[in-house]
C-alpha atoms as a PDB file:
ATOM      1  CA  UNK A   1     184.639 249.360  96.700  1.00  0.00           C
ATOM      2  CA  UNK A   2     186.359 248.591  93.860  1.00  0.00           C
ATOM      3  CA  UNK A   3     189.247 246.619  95.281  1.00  0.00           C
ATOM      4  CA  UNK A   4     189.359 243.948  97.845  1.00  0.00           C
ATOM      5  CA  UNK A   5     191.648 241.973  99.536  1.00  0.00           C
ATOM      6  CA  UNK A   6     191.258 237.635 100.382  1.00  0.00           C
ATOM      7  CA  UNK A   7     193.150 235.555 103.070  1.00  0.00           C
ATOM      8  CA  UNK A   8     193.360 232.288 101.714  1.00  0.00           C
ATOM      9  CA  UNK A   9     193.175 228.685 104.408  1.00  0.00           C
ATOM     10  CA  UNK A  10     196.685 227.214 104.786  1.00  0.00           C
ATOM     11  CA  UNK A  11     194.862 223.624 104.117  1.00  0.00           C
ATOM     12  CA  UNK A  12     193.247 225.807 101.029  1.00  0.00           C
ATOM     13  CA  UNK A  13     194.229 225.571  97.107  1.00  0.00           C
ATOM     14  CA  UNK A  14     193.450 229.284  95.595  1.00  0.00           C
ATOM     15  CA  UNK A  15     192.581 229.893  92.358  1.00  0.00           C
ATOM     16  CA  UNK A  16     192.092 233.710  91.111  1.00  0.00           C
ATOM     17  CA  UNK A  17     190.784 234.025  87.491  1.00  0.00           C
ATOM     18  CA  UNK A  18     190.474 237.318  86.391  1.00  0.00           C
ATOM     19  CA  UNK A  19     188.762 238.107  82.919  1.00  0.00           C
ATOM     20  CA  UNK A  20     188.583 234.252  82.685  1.00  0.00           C
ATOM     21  CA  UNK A  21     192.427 233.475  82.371  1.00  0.00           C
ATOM     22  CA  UNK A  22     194.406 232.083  85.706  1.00  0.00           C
ATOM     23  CA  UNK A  23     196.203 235.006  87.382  1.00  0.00           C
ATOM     24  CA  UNK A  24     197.587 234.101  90.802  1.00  0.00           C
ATOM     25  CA  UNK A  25     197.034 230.162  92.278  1.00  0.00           C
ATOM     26  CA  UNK A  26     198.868 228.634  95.324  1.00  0.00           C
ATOM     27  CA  UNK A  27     197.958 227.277  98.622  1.00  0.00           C
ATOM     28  CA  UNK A  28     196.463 229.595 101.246  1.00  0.00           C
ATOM     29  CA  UNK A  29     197.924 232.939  99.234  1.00  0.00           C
ATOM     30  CA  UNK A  30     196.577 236.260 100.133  1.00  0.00           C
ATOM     31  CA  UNK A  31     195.621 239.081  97.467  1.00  0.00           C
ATOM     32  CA  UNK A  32     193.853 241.768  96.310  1.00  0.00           C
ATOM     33  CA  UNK A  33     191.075 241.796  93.492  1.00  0.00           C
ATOM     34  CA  UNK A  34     188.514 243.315  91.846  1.00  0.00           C
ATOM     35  CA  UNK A  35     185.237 241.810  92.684  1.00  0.00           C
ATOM     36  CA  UNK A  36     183.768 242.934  89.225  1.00  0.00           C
ATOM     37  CA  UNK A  37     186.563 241.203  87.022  1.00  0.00           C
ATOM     38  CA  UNK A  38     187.570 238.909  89.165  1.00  0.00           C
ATOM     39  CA  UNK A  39     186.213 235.085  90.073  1.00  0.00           C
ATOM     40  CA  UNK A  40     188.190 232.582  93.189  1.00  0.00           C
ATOM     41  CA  UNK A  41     188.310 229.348  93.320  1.00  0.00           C
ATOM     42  CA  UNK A  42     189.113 227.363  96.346  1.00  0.00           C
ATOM     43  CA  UNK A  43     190.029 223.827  96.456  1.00  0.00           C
ATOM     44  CA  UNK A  44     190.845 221.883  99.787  1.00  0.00           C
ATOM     45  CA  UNK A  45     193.714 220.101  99.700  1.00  0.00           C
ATOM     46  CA  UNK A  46     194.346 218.893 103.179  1.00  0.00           C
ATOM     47  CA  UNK A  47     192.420 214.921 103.973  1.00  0.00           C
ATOM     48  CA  UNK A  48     188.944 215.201 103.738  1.00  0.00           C
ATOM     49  CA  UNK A  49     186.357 212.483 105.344  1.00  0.00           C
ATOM     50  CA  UNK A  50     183.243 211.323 103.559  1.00  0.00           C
ATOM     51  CA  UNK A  51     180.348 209.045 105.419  1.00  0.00           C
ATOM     52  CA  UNK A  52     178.488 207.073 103.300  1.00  0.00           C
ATOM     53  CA  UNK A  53     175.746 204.312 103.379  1.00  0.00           C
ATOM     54  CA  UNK A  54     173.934 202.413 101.017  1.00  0.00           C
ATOM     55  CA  UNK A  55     172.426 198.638 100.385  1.00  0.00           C
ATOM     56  CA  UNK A  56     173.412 196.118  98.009  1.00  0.00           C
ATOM     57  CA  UNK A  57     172.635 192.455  97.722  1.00  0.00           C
ATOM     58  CA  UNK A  58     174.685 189.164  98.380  1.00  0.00           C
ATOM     59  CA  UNK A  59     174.771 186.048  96.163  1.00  0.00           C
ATOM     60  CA  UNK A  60     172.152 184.743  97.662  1.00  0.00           C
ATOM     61  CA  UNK A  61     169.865 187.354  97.436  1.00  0.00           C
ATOM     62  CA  UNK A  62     169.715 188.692 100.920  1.00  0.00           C
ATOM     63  CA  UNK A  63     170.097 192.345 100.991  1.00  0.00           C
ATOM     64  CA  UNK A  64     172.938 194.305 103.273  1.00  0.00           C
ATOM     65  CA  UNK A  65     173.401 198.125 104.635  1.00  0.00           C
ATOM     66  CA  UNK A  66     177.085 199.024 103.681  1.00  0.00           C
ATOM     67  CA  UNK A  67     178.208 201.918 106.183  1.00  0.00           C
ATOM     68  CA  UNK A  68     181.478 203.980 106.238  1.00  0.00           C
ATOM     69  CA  UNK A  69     183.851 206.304 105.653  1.00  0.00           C
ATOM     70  CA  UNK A  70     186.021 207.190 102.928  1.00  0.00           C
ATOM     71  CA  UNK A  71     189.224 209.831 102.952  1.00  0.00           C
ATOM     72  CA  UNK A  72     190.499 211.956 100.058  1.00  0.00           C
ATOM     73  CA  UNK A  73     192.925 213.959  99.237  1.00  0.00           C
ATOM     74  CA  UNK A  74     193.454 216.168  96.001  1.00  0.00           C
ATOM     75  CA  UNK A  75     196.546 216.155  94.206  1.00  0.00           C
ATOM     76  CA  UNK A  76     196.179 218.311  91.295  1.00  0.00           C
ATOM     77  CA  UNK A  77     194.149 220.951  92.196  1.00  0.00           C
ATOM     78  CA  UNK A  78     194.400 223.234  88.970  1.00  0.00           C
ATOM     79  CA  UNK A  79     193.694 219.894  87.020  1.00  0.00           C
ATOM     80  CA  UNK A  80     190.847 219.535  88.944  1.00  0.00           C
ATOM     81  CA  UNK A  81     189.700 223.026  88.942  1.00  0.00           C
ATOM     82  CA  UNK A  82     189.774 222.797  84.772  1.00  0.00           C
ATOM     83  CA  UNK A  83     186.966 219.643  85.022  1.00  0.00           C
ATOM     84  CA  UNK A  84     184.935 221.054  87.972  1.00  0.00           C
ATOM     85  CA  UNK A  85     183.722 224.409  89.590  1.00  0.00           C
ATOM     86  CA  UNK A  86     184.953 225.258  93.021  1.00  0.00           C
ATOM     87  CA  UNK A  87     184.033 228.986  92.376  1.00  0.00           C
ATOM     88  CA  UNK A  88     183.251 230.598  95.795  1.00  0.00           C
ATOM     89  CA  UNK A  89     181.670 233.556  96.769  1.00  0.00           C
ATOM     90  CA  UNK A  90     184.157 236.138  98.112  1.00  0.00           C
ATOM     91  CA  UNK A  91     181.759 237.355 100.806  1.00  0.00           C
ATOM     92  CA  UNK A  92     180.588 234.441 102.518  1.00  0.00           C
ATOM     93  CA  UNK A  93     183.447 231.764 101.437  1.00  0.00           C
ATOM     94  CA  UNK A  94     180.339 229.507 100.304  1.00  0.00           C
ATOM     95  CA  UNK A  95     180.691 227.530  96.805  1.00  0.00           C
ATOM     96  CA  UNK A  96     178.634 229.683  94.235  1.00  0.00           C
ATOM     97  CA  UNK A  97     177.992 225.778  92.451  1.00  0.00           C
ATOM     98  CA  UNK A  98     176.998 222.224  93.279  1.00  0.00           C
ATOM     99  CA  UNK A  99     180.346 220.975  91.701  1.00  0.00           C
ATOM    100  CA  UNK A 100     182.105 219.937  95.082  1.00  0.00           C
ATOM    101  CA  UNK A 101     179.095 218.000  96.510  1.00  0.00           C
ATOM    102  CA  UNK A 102     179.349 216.234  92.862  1.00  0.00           C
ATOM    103  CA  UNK A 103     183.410 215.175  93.578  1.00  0.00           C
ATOM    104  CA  UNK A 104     182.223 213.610  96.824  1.00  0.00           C
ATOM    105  CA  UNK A 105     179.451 211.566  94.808  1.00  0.00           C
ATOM    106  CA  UNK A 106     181.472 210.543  92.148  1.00  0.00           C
ATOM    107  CA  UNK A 107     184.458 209.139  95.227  1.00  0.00           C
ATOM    108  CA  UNK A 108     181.375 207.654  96.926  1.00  0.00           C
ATOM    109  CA  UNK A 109     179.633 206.084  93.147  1.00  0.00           C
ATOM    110  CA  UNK A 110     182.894 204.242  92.487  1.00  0.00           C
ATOM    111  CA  UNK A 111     183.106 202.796  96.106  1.00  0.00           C
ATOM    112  CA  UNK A 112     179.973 201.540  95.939  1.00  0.00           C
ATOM    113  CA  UNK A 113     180.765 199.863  92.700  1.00  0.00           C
ATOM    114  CA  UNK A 114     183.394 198.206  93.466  1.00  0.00           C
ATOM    115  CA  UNK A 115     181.383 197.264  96.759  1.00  0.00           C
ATOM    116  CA  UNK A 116     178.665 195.778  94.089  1.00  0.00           C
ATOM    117  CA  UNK A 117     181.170 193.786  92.394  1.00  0.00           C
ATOM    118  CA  UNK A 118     182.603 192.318  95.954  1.00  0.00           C
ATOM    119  CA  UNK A 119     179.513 191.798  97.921  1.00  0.00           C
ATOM    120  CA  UNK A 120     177.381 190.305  94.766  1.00  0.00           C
ATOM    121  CA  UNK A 121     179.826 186.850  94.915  1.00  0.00           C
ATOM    122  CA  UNK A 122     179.579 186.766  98.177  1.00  0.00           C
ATOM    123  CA  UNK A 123     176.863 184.441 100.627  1.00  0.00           C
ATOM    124  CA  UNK A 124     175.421 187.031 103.470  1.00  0.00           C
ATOM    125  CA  UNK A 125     177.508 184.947 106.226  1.00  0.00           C
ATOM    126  CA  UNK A 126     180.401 185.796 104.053  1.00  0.00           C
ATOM    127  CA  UNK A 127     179.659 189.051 103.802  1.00  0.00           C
ATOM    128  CA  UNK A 128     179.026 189.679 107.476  1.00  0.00           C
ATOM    129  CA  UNK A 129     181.979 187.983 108.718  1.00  0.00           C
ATOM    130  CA  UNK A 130     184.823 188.890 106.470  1.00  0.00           C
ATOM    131  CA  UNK A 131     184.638 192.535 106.603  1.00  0.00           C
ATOM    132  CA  UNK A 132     188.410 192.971 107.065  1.00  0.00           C
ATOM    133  CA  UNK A 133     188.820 191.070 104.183  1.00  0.00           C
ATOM    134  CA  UNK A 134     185.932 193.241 101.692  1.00  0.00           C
ATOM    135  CA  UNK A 135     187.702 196.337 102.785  1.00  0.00           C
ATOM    136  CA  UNK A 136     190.517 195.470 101.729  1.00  0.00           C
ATOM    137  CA  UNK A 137     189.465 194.022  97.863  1.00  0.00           C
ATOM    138  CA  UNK A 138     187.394 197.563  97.779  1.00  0.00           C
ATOM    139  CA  UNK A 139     190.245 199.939  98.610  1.00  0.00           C
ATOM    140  CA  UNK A 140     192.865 198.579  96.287  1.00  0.00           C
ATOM    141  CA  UNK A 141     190.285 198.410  93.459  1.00  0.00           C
ATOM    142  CA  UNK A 142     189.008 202.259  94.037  1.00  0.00           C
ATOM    143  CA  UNK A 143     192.779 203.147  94.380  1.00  0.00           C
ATOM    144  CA  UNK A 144     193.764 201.535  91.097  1.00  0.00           C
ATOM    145  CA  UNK A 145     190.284 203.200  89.013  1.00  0.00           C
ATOM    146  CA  UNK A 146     191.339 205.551  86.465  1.00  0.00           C
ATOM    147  CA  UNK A 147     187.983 207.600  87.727  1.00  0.00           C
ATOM    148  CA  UNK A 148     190.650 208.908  90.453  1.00  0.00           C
ATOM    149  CA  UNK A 149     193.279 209.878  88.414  1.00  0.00           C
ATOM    150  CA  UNK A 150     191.120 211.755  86.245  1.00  0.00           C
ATOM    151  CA  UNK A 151     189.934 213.484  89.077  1.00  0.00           C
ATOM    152  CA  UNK A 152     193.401 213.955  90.274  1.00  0.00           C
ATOM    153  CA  UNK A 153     192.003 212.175  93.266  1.00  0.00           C
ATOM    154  CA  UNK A 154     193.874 210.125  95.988  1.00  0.00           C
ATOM    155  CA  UNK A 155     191.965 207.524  97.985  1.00  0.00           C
ATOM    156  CA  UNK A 156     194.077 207.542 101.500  1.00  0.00           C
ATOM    157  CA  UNK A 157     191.831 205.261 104.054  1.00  0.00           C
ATOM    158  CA  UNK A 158     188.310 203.582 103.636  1.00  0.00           C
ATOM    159  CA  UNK A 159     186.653 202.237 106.552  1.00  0.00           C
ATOM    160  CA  UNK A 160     183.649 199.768 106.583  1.00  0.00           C
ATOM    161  CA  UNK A 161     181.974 200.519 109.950  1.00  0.00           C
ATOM    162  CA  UNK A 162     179.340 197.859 109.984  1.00  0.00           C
ATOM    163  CA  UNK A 163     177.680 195.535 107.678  1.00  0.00           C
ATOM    164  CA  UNK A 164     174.115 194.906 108.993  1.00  0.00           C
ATOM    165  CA  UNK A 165     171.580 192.380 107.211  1.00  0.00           C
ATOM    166  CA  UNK A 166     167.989 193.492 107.543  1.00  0.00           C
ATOM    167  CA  UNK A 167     166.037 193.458 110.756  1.00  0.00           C
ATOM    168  CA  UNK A 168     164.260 190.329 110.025  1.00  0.00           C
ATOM    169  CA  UNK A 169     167.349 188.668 108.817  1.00  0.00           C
ATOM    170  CA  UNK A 170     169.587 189.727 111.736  1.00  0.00           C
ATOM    171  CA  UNK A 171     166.879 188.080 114.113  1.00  0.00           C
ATOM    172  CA  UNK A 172     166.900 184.834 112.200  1.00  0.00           C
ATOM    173  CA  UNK A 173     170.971 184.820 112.363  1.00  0.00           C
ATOM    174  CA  UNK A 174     170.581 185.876 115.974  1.00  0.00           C
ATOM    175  CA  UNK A 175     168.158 183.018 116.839  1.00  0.00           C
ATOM    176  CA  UNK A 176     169.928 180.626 114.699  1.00  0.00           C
ATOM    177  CA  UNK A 177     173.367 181.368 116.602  1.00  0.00           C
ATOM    178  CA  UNK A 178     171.588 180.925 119.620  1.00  0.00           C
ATOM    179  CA  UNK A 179     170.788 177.501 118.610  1.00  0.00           C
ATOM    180  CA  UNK A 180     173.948 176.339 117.605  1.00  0.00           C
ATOM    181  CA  UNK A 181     175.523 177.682 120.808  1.00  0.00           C
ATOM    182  CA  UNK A 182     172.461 175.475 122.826  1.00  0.00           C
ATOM    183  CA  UNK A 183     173.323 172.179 120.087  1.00  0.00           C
ATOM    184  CA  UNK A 184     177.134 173.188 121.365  1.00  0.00           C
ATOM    185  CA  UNK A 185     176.333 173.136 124.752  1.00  0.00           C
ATOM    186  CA  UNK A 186     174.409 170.111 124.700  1.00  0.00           C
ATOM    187  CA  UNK A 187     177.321 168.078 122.644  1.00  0.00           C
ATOM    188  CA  UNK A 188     179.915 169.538 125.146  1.00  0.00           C
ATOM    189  CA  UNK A 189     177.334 167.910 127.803  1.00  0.00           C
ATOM    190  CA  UNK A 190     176.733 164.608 125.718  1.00  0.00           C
ATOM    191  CA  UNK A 191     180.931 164.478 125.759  1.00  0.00           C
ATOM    192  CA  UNK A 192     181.174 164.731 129.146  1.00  0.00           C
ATOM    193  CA  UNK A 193     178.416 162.179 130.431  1.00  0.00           C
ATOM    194  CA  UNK A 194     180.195 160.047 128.100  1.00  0.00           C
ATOM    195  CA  UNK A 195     183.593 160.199 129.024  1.00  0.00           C
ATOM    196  CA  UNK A 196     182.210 159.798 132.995  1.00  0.00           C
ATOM    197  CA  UNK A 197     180.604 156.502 131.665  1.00  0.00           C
ATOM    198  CA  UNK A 198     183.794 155.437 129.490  1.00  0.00           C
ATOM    199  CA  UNK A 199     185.232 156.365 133.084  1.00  0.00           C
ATOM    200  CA  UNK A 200     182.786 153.963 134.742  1.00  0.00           C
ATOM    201  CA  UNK A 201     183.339 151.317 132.714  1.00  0.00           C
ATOM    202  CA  UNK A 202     187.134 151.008 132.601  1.00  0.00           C
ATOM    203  CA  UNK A 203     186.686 151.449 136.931  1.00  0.00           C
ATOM    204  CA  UNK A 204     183.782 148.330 136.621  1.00  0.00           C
ATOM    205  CA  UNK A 205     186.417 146.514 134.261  1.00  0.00           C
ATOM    206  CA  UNK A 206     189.254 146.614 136.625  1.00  0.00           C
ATOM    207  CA  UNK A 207     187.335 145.767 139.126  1.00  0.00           C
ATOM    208  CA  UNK A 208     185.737 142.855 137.552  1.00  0.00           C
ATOM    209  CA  UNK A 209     189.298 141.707 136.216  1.00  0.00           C
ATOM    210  CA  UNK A 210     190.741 142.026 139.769  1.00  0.00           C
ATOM    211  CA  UNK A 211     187.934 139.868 141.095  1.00  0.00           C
ATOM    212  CA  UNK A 212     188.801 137.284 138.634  1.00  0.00           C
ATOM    213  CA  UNK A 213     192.445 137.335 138.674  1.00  0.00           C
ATOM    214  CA  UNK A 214     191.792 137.041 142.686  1.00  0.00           C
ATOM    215  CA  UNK A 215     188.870 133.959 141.951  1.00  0.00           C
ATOM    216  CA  UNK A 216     191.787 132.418 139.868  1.00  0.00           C
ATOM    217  CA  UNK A 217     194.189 132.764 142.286  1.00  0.00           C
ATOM    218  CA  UNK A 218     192.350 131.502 144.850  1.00  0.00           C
ATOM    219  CA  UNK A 219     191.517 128.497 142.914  1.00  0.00           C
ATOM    220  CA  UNK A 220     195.043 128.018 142.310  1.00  0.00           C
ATOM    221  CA  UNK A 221     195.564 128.311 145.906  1.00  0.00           C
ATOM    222  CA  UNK A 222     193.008 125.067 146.567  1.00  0.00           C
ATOM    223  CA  UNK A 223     194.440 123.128 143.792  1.00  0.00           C
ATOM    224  CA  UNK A 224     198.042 123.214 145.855  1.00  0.00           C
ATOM    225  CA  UNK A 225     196.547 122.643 148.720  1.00  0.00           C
ATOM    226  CA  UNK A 226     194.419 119.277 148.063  1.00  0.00           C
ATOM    227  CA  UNK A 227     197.656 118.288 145.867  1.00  0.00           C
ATOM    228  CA  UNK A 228     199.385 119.205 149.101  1.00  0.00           C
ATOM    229  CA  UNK A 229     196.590 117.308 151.380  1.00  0.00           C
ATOM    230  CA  UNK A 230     196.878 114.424 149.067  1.00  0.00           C
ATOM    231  CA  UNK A 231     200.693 113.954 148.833  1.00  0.00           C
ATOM    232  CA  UNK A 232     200.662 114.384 152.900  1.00  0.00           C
ATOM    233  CA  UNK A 233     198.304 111.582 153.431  1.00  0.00           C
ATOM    234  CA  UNK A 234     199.963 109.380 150.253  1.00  0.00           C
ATOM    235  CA  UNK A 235     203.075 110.033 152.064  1.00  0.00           C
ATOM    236  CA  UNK A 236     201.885 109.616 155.893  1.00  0.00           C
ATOM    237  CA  UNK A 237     200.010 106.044 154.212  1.00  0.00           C
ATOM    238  CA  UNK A 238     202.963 105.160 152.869  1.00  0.00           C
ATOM    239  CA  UNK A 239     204.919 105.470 156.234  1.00  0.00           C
ATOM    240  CA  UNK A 240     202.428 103.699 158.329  1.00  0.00           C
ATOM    241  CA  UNK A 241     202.990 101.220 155.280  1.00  0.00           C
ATOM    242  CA  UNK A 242     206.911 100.708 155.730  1.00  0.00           C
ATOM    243  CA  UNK A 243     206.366 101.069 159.480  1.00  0.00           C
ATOM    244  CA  UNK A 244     203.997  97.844 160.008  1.00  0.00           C
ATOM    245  CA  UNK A 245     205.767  96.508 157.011  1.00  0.00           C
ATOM    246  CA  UNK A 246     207.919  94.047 159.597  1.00  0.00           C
ATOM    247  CA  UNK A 247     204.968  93.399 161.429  1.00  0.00           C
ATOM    248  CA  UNK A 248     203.704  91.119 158.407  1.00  0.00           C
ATOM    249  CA  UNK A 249     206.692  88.424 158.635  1.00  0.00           C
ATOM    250  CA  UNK A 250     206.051  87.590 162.274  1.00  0.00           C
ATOM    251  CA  UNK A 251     203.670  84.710 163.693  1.00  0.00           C
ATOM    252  CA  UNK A 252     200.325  85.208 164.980  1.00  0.00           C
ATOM    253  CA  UNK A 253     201.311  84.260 168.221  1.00  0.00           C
ATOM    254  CA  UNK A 254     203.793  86.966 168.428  1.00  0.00           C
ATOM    255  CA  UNK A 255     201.641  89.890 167.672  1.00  0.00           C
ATOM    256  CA  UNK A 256     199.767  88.827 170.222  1.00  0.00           C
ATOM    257  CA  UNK A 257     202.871  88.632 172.457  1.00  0.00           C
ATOM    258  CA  UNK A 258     203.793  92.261 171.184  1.00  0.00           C
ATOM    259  CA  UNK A 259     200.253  93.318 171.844  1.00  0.00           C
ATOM    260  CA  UNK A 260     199.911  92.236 175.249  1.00  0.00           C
ATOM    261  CA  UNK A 261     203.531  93.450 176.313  1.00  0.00           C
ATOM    262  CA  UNK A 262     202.088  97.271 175.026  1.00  0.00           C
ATOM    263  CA  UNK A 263     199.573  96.510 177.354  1.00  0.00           C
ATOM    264  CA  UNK A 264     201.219  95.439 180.220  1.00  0.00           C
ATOM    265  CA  UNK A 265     203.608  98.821 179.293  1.00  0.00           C
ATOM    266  CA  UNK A 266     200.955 100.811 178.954  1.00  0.00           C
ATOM    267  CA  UNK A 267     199.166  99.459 181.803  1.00  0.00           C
ATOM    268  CA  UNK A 268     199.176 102.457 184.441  1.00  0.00           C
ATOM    269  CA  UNK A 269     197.305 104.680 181.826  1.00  0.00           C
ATOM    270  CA  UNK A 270     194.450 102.370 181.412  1.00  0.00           C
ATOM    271  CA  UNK A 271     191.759 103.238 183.847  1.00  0.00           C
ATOM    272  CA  UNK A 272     189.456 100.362 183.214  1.00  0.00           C
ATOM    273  CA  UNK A 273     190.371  97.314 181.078  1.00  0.00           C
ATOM    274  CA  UNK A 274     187.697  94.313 181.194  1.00  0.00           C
ATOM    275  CA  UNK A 275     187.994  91.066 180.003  1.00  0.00           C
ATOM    276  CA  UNK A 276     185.868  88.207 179.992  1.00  0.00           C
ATOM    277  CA  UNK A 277     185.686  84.941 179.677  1.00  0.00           C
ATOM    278  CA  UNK A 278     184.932  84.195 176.397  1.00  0.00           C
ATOM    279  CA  UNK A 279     187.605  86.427 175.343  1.00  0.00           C
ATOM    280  CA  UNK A 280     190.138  84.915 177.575  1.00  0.00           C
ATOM    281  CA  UNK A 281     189.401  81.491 176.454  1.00  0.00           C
ATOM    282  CA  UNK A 282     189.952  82.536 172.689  1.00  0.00           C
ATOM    283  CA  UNK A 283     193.373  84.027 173.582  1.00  0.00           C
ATOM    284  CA  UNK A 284     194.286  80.676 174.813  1.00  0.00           C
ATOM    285  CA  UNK A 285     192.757  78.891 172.366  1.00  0.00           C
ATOM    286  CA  UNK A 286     194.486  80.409 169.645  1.00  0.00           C
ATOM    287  CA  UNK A 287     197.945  80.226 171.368  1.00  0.00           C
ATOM    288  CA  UNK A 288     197.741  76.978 172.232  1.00  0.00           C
ATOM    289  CA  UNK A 289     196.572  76.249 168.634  1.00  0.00           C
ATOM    290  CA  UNK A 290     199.577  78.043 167.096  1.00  0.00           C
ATOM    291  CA  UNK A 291     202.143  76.239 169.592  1.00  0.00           C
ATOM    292  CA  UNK A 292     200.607  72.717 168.730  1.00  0.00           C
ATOM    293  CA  UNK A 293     201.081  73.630 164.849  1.00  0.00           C
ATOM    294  CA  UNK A 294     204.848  74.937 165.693  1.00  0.00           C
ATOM    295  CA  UNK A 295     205.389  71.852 167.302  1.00  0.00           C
ATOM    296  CA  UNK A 296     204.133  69.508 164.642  1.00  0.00           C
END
């Protein structure tokens, strides 16, 4: 046949060269051609995803697998169509080049540069742990590359989806993460058996400073009672004192008067009273003695 007819993709830029000069271009047109004179080109212009992975190596020489995703989109497709060659073949819709497997390459080269450039002043903890932060730096610094606008190339998402040491790093992290967790669990331990002994102590002090604010209270307590003792006897002494105080004026003779009138008062209560003759004789004696010197 001499004439056929192509559906373009809605999500599908369409080039038709014919005789080597641009005829008809759009997005997902439909037209007829002549296979012998005529050449397509087809450029997608809808998002397109890109995995990548590759390894680079931190500051302090420990190397890393870098794995993700990046998404295009083209912007100038007839720019880009003048710098690469999207030719397809009409029959089977396949690229006649290598061209569009070269875009990708070039998108993925200048991640991974500016990857380089990021992970290459950082430490491998750093790297592992501030991934957020790296994919961030790395997606303004592709979007503001002039390789992209020459391409006519717009970088719309990139997506780190894990940062991995190498196996025999990742155990030594591992087993050195286990061991700060045990060191963690053995201060948080430590802490506790020391505030339960802080907690011991303060109890033991209280306790020891009640017993001695009750030994010193109880001392005070004896003090006032042997001043108390000793200010009751003082004071019961000193009444006996004033009480047998006019005893002291009066005669012998009449103390013994007194004394034997208590006894003859007091005489029912006595059970037994014995007296004998030598005491009897030195009553007399002695009263007889103090009359004759009353007399005299």
């Amino acid at each position: 046949m001499f004439i056929n007819y192509y559906k373009g993709e809605p999500n599908s830029y369409v080039l038709s060269h014919r005789n080597g000069k641009l005829k008809k271009h759009g997005a997902g047109i439909n037209f007829f051609y002549m296979p012998r004179t005529t050449s397509i080109a087809v450029i997608p212009v809808s998002s397109q995803d890109s995995p990548f992975i590759f390894n680079e190596t931190t500051a302090d020489y420990q190397e890393v697998s870098i794995q993700g995703t990046l998404t295009y989109r083209v912007t100038a497709p007839t720019e880009l169509a003048k710098r690469l060659d999207f030719t397809i073949s009409p029959k089977t819709h396949n690229y006649t080049g290598e061209d569009p497997d070269h875009l990708v390459e070039r998108l993925v080269n200048s991640v991974q540069a500016q990857i380089r450039n990021e992970i290459n002043g950082l430490g491998l903890e750093d790297a592992l742990t501030r991934v957020k932060d790296l994919e961030e730096k790395v997606k303004a610094d592709v979007r503001n590359s002039p390789e992209l606008d020459e391409l006519h190339v717009v970088l719309e998402g990139l997506h780190f989806s894990a940062i991995r040491p190498t196996p025999e790093m990742q155990k030594a992290l591992e087993a050195d993460f286990r061991e700060s967790l045990h060191r963690r669990a053995d201060q948080a331990i430590y802490a506790r058996r020391k505030s339960a002994v802080d907690e011991e102590r303060k109890i033991r002090e209280s306790e020891m400073n009640t017993d001695v604010e009750l030994e010193n209270r109880r001392k005070d307590l004896v003090d006032m009672q042997a001043r108390n003792s000793l200010a009751l006897a003082e004071a019961e002494a000193k009444a006996e004192e004033l009480k047998l105080e006019p005893y002291g004026e009066l005669p012998p003779q009449a103390l013994v008067g007194l004394a034997l009138k208590e006894w003859a008062a007091n005489a029912g209560r006595i059970d037994n009273l014995s007296i004998t003759p030598d005491l009897l004789s030195k009553v007399v004696s002695f009263v007889s003695q103090s009359d004759g010197e009353r007399a005299a």
